[in-house]
C-alpha atoms as a PDB file:
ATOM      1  CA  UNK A   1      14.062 -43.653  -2.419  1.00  0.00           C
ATOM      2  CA  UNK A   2      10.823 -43.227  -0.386  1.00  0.00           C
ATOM      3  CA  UNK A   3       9.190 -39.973   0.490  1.00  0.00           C
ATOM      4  CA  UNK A   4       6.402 -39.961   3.312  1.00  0.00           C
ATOM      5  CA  UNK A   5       4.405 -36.642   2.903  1.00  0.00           C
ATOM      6  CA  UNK A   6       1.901 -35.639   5.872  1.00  0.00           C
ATOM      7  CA  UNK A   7      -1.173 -33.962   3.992  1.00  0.00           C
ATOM      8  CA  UNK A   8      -3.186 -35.342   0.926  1.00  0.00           C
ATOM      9  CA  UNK A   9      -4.644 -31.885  -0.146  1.00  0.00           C
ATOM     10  CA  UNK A  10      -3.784 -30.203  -3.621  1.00  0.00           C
ATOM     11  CA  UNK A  11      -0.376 -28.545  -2.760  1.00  0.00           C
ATOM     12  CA  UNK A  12       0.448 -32.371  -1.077  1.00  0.00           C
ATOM     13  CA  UNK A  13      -0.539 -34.020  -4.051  1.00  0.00           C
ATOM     14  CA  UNK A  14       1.311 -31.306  -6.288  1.00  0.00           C
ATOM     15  CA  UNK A  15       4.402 -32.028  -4.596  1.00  0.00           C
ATOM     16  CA  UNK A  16       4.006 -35.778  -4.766  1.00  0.00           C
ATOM     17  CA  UNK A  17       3.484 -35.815  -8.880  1.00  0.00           C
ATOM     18  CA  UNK A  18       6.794 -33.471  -8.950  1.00  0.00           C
ATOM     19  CA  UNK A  19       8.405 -36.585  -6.760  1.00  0.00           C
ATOM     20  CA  UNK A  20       6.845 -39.497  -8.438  1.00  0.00           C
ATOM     21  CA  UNK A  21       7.376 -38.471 -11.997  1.00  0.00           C
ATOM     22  CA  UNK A  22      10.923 -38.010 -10.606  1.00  0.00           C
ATOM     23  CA  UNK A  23      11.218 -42.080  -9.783  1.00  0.00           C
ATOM     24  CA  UNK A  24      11.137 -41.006  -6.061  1.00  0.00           C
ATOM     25  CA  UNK A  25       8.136 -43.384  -4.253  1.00  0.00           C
ATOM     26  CA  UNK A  26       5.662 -41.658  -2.138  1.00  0.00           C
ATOM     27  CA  UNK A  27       3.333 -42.600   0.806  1.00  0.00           C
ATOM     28  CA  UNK A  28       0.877 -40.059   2.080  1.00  0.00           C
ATOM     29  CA  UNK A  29      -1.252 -39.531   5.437  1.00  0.00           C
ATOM     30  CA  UNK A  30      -4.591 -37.881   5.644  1.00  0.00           C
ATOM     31  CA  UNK A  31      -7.184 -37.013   8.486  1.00  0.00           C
ATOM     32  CA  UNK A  32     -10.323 -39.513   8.456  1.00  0.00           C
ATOM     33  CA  UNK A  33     -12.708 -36.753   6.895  1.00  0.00           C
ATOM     34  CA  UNK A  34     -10.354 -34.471   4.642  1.00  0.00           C
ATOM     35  CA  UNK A  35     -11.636 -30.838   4.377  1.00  0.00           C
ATOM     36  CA  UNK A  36      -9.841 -30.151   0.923  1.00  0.00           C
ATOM     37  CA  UNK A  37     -11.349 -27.895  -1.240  1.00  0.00           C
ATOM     38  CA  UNK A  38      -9.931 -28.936  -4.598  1.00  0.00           C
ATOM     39  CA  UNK A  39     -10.725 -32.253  -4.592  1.00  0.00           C
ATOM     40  CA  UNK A  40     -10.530 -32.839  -8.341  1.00  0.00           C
ATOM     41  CA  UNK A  41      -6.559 -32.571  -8.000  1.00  0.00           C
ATOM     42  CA  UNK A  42      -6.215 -33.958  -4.528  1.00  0.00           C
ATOM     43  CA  UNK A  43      -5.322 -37.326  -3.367  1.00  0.00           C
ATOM     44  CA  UNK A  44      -7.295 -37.127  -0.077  1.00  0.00           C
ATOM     45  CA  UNK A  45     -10.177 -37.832  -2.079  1.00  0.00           C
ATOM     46  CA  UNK A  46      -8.565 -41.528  -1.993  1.00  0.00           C
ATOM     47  CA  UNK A  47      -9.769 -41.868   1.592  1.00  0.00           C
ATOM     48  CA  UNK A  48     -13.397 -41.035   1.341  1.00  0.00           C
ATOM     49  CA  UNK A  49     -13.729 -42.841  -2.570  1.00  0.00           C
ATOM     50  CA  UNK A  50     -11.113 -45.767  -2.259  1.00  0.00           C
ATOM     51  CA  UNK A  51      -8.709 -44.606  -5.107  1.00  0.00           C
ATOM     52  CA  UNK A  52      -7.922 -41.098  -6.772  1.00  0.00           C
ATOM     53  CA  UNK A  53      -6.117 -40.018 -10.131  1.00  0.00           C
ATOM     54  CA  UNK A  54      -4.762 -36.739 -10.493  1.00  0.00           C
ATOM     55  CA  UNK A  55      -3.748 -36.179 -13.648  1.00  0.00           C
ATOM     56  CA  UNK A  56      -2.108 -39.630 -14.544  1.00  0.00           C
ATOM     57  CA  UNK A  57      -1.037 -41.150 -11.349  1.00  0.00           C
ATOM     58  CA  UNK A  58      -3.098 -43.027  -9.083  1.00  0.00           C
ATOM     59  CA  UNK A  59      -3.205 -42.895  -4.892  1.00  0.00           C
ATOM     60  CA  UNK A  60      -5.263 -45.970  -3.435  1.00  0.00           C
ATOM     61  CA  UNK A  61      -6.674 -45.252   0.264  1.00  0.00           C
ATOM     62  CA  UNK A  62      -4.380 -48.312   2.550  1.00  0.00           C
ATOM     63  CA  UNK A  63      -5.671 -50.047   5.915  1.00  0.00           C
ATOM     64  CA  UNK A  64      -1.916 -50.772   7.127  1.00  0.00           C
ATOM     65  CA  UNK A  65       1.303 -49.483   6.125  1.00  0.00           C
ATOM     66  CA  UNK A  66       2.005 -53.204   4.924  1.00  0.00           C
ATOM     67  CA  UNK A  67      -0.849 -52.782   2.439  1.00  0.00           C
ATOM     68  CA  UNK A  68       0.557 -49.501   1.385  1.00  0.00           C
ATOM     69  CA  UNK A  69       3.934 -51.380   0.658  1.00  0.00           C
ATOM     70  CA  UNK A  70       1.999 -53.509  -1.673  1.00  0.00           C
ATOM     71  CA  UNK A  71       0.170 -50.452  -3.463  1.00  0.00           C
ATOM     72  CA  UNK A  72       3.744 -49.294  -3.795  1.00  0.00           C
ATOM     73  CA  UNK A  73       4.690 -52.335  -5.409  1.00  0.00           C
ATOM     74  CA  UNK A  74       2.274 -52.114  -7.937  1.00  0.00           C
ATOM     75  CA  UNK A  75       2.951 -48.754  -8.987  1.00  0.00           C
ATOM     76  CA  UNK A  76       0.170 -46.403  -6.747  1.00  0.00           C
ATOM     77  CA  UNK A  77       1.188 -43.681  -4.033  1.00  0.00           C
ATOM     78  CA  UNK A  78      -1.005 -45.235  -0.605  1.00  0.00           C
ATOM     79  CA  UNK A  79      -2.754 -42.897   1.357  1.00  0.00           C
ATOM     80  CA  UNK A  80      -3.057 -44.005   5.056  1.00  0.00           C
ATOM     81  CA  UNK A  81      -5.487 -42.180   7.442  1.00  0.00           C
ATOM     82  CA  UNK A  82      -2.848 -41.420   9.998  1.00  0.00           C
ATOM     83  CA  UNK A  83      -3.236 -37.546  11.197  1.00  0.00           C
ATOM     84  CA  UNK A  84      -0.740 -38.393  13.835  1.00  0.00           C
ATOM     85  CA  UNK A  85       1.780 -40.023  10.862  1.00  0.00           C
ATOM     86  CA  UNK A  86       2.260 -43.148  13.280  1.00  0.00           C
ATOM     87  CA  UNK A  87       3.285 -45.039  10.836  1.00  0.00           C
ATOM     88  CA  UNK A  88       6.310 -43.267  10.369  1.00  0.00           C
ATOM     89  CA  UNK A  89       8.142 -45.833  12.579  1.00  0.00           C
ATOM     90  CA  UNK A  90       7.286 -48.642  10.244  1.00  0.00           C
ATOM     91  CA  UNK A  91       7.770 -47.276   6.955  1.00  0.00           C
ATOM     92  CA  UNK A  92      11.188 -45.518   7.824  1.00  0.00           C
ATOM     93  CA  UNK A  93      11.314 -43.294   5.130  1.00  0.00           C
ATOM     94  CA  UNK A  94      14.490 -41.510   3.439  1.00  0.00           C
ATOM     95  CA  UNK A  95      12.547 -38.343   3.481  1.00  0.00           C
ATOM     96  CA  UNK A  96       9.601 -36.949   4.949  1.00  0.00           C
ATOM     97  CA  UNK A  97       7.480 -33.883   3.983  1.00  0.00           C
ATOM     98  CA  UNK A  98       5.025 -31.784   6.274  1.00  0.00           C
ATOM     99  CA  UNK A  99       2.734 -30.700   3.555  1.00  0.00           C
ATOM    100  CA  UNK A 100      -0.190 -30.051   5.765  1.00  0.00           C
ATOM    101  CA  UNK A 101      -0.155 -26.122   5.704  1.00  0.00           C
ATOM    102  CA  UNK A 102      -1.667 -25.519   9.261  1.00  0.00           C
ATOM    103  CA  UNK A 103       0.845 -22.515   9.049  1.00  0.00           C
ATOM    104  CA  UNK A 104       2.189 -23.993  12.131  1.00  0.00           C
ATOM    105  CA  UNK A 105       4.315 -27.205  13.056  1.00  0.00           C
ATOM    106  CA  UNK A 106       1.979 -30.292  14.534  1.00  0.00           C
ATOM    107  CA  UNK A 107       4.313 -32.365  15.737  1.00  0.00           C
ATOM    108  CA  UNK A 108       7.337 -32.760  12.852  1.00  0.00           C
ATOM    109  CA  UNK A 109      10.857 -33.157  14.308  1.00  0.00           C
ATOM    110  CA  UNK A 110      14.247 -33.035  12.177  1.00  0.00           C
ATOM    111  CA  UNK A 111      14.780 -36.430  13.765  1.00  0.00           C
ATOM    112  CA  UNK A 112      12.072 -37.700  11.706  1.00  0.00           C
ATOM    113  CA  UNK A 113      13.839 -39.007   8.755  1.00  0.00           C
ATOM    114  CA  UNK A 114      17.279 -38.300   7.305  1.00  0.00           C
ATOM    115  CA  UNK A 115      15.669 -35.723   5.232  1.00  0.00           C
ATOM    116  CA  UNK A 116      12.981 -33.606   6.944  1.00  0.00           C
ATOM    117  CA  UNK A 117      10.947 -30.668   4.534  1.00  0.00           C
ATOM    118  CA  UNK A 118       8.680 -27.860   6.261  1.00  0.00           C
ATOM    119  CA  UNK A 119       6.005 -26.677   3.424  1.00  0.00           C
ATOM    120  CA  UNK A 120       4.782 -23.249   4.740  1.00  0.00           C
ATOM    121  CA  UNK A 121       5.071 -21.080   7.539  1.00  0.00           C
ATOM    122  CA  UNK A 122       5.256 -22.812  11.014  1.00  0.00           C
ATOM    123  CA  UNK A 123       8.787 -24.448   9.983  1.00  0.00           C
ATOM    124  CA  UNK A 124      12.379 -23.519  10.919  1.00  0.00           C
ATOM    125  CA  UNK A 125      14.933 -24.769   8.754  1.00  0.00           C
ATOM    126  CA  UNK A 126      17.838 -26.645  10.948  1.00  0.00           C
ATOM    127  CA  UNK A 127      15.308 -26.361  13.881  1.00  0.00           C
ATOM    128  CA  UNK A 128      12.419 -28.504  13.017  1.00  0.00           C
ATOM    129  CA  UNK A 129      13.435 -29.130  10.080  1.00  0.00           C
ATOM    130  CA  UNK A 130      15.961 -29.973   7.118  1.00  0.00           C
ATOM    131  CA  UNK A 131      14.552 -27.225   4.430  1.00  0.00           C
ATOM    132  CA  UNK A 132      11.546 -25.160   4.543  1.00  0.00           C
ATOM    133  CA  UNK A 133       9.685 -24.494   1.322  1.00  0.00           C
ATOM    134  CA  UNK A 134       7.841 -21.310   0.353  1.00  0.00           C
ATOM    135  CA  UNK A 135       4.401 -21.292  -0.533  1.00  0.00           C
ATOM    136  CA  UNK A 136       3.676 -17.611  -0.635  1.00  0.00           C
ATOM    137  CA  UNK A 137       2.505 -16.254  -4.073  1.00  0.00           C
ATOM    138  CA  UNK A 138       5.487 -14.038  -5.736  1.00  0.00           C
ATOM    139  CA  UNK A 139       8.809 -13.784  -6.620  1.00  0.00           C
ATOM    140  CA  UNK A 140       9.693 -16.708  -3.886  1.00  0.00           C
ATOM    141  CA  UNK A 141       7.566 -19.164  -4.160  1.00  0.00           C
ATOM    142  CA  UNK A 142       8.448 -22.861  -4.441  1.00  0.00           C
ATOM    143  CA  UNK A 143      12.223 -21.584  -3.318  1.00  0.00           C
ATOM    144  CA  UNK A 144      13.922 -23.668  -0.892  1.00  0.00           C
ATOM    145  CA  UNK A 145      14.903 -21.841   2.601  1.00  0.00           C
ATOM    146  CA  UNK A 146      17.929 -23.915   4.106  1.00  0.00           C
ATOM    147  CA  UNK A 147      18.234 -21.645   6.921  1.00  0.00           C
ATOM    148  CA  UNK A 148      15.238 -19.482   8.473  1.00  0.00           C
ATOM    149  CA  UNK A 149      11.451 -19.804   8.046  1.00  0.00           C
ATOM    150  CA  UNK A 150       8.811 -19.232   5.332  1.00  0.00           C
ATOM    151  CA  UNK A 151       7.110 -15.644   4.835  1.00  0.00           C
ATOM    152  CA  UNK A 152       4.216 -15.611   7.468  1.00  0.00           C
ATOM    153  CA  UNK A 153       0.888 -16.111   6.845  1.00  0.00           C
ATOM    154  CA  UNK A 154      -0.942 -12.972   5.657  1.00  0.00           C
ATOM    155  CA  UNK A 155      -4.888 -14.754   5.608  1.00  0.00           C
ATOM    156  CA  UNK A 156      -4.673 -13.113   2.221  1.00  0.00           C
ATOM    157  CA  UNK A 157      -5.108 -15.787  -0.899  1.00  0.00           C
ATOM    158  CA  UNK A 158      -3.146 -15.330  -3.882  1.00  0.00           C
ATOM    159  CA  UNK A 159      -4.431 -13.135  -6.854  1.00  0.00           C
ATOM    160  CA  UNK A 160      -5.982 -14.935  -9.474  1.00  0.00           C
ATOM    161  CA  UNK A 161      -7.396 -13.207 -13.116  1.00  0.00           C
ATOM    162  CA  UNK A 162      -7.393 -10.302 -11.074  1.00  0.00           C
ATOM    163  CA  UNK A 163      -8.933 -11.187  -8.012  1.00  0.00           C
ATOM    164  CA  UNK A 164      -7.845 -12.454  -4.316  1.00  0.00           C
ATOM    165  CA  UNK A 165      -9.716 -12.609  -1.197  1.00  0.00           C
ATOM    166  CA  UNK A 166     -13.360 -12.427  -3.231  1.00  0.00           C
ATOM    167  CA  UNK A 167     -12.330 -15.542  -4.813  1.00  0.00           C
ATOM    168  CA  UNK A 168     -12.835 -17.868  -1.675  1.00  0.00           C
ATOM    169  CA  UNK A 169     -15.799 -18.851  -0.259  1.00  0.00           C
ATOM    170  CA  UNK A 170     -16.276 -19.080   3.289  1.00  0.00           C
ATOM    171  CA  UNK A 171     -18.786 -21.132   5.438  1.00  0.00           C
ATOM    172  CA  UNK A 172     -21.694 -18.869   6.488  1.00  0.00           C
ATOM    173  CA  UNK A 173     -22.536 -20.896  10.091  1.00  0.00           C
ATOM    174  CA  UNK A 174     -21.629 -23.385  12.173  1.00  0.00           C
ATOM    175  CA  UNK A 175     -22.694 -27.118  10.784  1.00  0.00           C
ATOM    176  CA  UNK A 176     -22.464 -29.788   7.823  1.00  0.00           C
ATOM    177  CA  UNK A 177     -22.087 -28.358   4.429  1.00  0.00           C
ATOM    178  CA  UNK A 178     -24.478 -29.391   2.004  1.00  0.00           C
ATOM    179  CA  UNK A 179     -22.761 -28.537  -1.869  1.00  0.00           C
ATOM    180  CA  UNK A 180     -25.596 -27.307  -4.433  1.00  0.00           C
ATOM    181  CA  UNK A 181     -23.325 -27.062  -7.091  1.00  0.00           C
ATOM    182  CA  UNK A 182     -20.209 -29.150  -8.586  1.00  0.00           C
ATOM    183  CA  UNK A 183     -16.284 -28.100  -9.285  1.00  0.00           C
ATOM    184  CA  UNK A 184     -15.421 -27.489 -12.582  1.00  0.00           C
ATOM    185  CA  UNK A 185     -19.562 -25.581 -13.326  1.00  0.00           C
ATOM    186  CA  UNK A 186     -19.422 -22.095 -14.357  1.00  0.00           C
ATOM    187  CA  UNK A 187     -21.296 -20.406 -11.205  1.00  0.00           C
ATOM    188  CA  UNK A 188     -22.629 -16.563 -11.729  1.00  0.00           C
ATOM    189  CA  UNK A 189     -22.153 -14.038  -8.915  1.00  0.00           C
ATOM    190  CA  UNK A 190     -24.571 -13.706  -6.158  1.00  0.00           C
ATOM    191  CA  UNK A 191     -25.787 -17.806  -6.629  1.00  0.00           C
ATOM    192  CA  UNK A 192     -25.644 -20.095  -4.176  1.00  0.00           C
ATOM    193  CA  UNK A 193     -23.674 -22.307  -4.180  1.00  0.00           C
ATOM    194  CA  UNK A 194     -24.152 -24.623  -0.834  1.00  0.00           C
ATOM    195  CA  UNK A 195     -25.521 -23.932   2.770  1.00  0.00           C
ATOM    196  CA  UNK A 196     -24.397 -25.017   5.903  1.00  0.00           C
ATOM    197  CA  UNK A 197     -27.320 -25.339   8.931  1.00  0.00           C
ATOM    198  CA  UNK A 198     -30.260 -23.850   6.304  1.00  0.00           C
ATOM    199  CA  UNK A 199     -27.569 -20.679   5.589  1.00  0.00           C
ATOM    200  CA  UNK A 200     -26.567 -19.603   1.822  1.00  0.00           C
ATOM    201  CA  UNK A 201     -23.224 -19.785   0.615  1.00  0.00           C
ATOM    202  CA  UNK A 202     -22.762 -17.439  -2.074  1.00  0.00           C
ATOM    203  CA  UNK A 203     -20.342 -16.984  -4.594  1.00  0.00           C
ATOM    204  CA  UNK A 204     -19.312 -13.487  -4.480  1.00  0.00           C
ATOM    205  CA  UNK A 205     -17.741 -13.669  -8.143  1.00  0.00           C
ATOM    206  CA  UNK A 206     -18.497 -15.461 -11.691  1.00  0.00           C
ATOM    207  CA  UNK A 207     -16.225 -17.779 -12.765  1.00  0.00           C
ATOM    208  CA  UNK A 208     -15.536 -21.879 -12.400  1.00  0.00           C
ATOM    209  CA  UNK A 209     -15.821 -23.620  -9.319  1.00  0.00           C
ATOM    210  CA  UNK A 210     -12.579 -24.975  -9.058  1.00  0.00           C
ATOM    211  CA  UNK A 211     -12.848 -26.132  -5.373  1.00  0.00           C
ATOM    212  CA  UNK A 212     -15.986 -27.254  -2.972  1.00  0.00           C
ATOM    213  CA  UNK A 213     -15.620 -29.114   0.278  1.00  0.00           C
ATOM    214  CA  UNK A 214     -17.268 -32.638   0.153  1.00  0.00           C
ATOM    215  CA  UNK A 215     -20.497 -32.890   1.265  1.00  0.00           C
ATOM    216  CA  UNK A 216     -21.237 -33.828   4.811  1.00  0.00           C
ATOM    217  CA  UNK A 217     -18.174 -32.150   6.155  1.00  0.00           C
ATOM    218  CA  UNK A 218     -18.429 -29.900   9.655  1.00  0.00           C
ATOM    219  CA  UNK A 219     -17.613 -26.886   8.940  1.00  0.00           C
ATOM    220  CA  UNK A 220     -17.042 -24.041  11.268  1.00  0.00           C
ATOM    221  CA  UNK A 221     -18.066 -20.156  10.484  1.00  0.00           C
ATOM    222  CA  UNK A 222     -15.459 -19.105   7.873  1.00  0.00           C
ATOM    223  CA  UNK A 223     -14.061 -21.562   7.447  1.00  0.00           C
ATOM    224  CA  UNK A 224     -12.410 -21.571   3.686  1.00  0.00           C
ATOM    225  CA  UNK A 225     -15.356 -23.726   1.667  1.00  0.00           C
ATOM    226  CA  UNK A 226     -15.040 -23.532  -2.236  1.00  0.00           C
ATOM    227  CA  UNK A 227     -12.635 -21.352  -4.574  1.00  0.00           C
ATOM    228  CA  UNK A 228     -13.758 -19.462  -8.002  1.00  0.00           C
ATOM    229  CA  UNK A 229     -11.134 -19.426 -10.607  1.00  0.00           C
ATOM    230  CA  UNK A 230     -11.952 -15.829 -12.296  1.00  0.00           C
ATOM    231  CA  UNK A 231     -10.127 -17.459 -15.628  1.00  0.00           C
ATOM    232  CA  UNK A 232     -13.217 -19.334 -16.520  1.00  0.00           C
ATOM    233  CA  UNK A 233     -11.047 -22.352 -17.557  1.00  0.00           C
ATOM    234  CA  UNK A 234     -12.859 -25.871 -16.237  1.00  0.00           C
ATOM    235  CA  UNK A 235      -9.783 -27.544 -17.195  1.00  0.00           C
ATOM    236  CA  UNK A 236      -7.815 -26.347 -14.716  1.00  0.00           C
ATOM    237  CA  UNK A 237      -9.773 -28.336 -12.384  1.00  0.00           C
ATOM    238  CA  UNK A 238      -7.780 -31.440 -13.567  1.00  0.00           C
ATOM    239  CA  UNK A 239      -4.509 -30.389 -13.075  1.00  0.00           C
ATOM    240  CA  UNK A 240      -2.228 -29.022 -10.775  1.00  0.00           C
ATOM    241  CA  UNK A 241      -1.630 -25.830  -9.974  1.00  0.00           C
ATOM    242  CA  UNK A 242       0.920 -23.619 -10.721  1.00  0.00           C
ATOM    243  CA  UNK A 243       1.176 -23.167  -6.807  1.00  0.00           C
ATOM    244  CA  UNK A 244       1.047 -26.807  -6.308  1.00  0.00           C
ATOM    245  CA  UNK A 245       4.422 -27.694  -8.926  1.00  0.00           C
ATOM    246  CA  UNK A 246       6.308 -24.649  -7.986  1.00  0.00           C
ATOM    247  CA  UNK A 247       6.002 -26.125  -4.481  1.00  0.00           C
ATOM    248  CA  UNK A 248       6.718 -29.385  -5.390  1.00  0.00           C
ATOM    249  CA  UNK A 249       9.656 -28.458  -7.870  1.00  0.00           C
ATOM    250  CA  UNK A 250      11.363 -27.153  -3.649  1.00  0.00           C
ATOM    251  CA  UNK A 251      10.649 -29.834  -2.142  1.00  0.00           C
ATOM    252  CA  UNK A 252      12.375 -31.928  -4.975  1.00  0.00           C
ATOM    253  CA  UNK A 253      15.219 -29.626  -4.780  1.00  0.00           C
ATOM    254  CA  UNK A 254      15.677 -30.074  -1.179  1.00  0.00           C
ATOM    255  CA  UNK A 255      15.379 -33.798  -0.908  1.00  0.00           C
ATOM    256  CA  UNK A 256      17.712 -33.859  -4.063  1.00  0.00           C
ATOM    257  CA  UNK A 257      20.398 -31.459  -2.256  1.00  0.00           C
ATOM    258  CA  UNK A 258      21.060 -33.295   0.747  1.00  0.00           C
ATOM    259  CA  UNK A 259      20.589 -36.897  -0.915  1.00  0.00           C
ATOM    260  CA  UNK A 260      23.902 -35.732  -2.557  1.00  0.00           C
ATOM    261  CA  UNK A 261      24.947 -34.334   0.441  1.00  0.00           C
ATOM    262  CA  UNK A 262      24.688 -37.698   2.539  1.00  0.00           C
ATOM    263  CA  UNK A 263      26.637 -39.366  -0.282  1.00  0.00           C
ATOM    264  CA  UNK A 264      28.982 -36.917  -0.480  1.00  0.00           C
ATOM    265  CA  UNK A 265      28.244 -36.233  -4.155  1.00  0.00           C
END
């Protein structure tokens, strides 16, 4: 079975280890210049470095979907820089999964595939859409909607060792960010910890860097830049998130539920 996912970032690559590990094969699409922030446990890093390992599976950055066929092949998940998922004709995939989280649709239609999965507000399930996954921190998170829509976005991030919205970092102007400090270092309140156009970016709590944009990126005036992890913990830089693999344990479900359902299992 193949899975095309649209997104490389953290919560993308969280659901394609859950579907991997499970024996399903995955192919990914990205933007040309990802602005992930946790880039340690994202597969979009693939396209600006060539080849990325989270955790212990590795995602290769293909030219054509007939090179990503051979990365499949040889036991790698491709990513292809394809924001508009073009290649979706080609590869014809069982299943395909909207994990970009612009917390509204870009363009995904139930026709898609045989099996279409909404990540996020923005989807409809048996609209737009097969099954819509939650992503909202709480008591539903990772569950699978088969009809209606995720929780809407609150701009609110998840509470973390106690802390929420102070844990993000946000660009402080208009420009290209330039990163003065690396993920997994222990960073102190009040230090900077890039600039963008001459302007500080400051962390505004101690604790481990456990997301930065990449250097070089245009960033726009808030725009969500880096991520403290209050826990103090550098090695949860290297793994997925508990977010990321409830997430991916939904989409899994879904794709698993009407699989069965098409073979009248």
């Amino acid at each position: 079975m193949l899975t095309l996912i649209r997104g490389a970032g953290d919560i993308a690559s969280g659901i394609a280890l859950r579907l991997w590990h499970s024996g399903i094969q995955v192919v990914m699409t990205e933007i040309e210049r990802p602005t992930t922030i946790r880039r340690t446990v994202a597969f979009s890093d693939a396209v600006v470095n060539g080849e990325q390992t989270v955790e212990d599976v590795t995602a290769l950055c293909a030219e054509t979907w007939e090179a990503a066929f051979l990365y499949l092949e040889q036991g790698n998940i491709p990513v292809l820089v394809d924001p508009d998922c073009a290649c979706r004709e080609a590869i014809r995939p069982d299943a395909l999964v909207d994990a970009i989280l612009a917390k509204r649709n870009l363009g995904t239609a139930i026709t898609d595939a045989p099996i279409v999965v909404g990540v996020g507000p923005g989807f409809t399930a048996g609209v737009d859409c097969h099954a819509v996954v939650e992503t909202m921190r709480g008591h539903t998170l990772g569950r699978v909607i088969y009809n209606g829509s995720a929780l809407p976005n609150t701009n609110l991030p998840g509470l973390i060792g106690g802390f929420a919205g102070e844990r993000v970092l946000r660009a402080p102007a208009d420009g290209s960010f330039h990163g003065l400090r690396r993920i997994g270092d222990f960073v102190e309140a009040g230090e900077t910890i890039g600039t963008v156009a001459g302007a500080p970016m400051t962390a505004t709590i101690s604790g481990v860097l456990r997301g930065l944009i990449a250097d070089g990126v245009t960033v726009k005036k808030g725009l969500k830049s880096g991520d403290i992890d209050p826990r103090g913990k550098a090695e949860y830089c290297r793994t997925a998130s508990d977010k990321a693999l409830a997430v991916g344990g939904g989409v899994l479900e879904a794709i698993l539920h009407f699989e069965a359902m098409h073979h009248g299992t």
